[in-house]
Protein backbone atom coordinates (compact mmCIF):
# COMPACT_ATOMS: atom_id res chain seq x y z
CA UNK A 1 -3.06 13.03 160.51
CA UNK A 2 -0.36 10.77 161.27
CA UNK A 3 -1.02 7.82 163.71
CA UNK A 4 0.03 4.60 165.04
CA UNK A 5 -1.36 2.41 167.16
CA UNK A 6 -0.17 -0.46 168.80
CA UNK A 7 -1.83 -3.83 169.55
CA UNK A 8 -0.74 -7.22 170.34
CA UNK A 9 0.57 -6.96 174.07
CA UNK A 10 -0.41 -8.98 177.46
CA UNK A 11 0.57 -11.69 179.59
CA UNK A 12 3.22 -13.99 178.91
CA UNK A 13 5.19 -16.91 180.66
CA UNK A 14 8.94 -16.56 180.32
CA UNK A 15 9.91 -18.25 177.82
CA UNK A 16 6.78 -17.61 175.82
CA UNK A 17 6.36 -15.42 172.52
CA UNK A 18 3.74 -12.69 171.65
CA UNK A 19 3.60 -10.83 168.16
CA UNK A 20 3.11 -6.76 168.73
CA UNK A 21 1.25 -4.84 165.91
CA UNK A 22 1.91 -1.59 164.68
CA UNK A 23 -0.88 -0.16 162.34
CA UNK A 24 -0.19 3.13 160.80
CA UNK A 25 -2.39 5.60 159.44
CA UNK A 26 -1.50 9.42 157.81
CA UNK A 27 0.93 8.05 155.44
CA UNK A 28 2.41 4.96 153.66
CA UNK A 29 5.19 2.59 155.06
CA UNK A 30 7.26 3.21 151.88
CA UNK A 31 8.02 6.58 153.30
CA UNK A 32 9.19 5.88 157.00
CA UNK A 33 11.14 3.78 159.37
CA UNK A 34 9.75 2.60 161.83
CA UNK A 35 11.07 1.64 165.37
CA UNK A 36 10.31 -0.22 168.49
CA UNK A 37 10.82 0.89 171.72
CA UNK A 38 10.05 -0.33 175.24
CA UNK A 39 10.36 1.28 178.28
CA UNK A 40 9.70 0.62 181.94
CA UNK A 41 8.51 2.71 184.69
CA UNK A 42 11.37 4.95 185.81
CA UNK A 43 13.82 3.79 183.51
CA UNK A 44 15.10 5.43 180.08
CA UNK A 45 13.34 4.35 177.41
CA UNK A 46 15.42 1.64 174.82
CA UNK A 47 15.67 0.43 171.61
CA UNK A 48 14.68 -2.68 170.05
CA UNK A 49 14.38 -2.40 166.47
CA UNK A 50 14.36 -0.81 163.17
CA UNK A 51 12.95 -1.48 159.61
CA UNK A 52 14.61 1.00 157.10
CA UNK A 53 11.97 2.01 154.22
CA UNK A 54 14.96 2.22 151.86
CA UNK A 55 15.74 -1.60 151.68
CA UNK A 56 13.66 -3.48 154.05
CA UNK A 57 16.46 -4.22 156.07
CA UNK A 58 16.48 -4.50 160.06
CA UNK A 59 18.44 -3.31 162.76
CA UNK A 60 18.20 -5.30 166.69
CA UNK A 61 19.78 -4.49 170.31
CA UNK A 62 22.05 -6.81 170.88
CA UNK A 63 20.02 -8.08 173.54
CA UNK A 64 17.03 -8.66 171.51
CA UNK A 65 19.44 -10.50 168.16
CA UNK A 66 18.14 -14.28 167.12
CA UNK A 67 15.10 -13.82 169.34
CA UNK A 68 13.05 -11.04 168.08
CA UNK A 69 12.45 -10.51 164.48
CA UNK A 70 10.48 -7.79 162.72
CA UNK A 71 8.36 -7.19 159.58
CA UNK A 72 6.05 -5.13 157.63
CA UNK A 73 3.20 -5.73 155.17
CA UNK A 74 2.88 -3.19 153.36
CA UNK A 75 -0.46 -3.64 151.53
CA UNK A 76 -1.57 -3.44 155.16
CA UNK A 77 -0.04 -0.62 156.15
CA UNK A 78 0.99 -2.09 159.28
CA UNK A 79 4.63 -3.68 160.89
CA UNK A 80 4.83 -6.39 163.68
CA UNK A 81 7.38 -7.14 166.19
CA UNK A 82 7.71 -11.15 166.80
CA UNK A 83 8.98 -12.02 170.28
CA UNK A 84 10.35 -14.78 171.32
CA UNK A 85 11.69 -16.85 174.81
CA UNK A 86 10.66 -13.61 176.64
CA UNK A 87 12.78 -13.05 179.99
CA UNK A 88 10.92 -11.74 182.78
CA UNK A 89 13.16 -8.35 182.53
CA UNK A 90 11.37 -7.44 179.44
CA UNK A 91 8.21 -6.46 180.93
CA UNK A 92 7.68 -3.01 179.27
CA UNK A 93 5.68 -0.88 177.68
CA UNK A 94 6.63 -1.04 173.72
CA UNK A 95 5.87 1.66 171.48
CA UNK A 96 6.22 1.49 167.90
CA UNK A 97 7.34 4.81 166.16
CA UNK A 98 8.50 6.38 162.72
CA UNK A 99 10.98 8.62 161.52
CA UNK A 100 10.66 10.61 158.12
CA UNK A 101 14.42 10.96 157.17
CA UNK A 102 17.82 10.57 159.18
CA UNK A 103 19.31 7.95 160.76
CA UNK A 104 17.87 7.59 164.34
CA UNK A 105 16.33 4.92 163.60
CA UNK A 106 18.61 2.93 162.52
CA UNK A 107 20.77 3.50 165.44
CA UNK A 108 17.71 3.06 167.65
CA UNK A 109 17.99 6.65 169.52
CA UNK A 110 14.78 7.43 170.82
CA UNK A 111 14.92 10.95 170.94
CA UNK A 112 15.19 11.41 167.46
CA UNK A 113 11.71 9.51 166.08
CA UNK A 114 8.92 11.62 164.61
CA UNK A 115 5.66 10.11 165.30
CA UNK A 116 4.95 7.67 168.63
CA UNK A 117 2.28 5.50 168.98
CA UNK A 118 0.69 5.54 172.67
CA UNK A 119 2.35 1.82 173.36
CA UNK A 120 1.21 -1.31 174.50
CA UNK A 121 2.12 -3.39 177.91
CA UNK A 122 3.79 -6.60 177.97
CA UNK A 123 3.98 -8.66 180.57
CA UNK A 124 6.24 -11.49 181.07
CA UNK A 125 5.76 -13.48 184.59
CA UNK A 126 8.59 -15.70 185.75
């Protein structure tokens, strides 16, 4: 059974950095890439960014480019999301989630992911 579950979220000052977690379970990194979204009450749910399985390579919003960074170990199964100088307008919830083949992720359409995790809140207080 394919799973992932994020950890890592919380309170943070603006300005501040938090690392999120994803931990995957079902099936081997090599195999996937895997996304982060976020999404706020009411509002549409947005990319972040994407780690291709092919090359390791990684894909950011434009909003998100030079501050966030993400990664994968893959002996741990697991990829992380590095945030840094939050904003305030960031508070979310992120989700982490993986696509088998095609190229949503890379292009960081939601709609076109596989598996979600259940996501995780951040909080960023001004």
């Amino acid at each position: 059974q394919v799973q992932l579950v994020e950890s890592g979220g919380g309170l943070v000052q603006s300005g501040g950095s938090l690392r999120l977690s994803c931990a995957v379970s079902g099936f081997t990194l090599d195999n996937y890439h895997i996304g982060w979204f976020r999404q706020a009450p009411g509002k549409e749910r947005e990319g972040v960014s994407c780690i291709r399985v092919s090359d390791g390579s990684t894909v950011y919003a434009d909003s998100m480019e030079g501050r966030f960074i993400v990664s994968r170990d893959n002996a741990k199964n697991t990829v992380y999301l590095q945030m840094n100088s939050l904003k305030p307008e960031e508070t979310d919830n992120y989700y982490c989630a993986a696509e088998v083949y095609g190229s949503s992720c890379v292009f960081l359409r939601h709609s076109g992911m596989d598996y979600w995790g259940k996501g995780n809140l951040v909080t960023v207080s001004s």
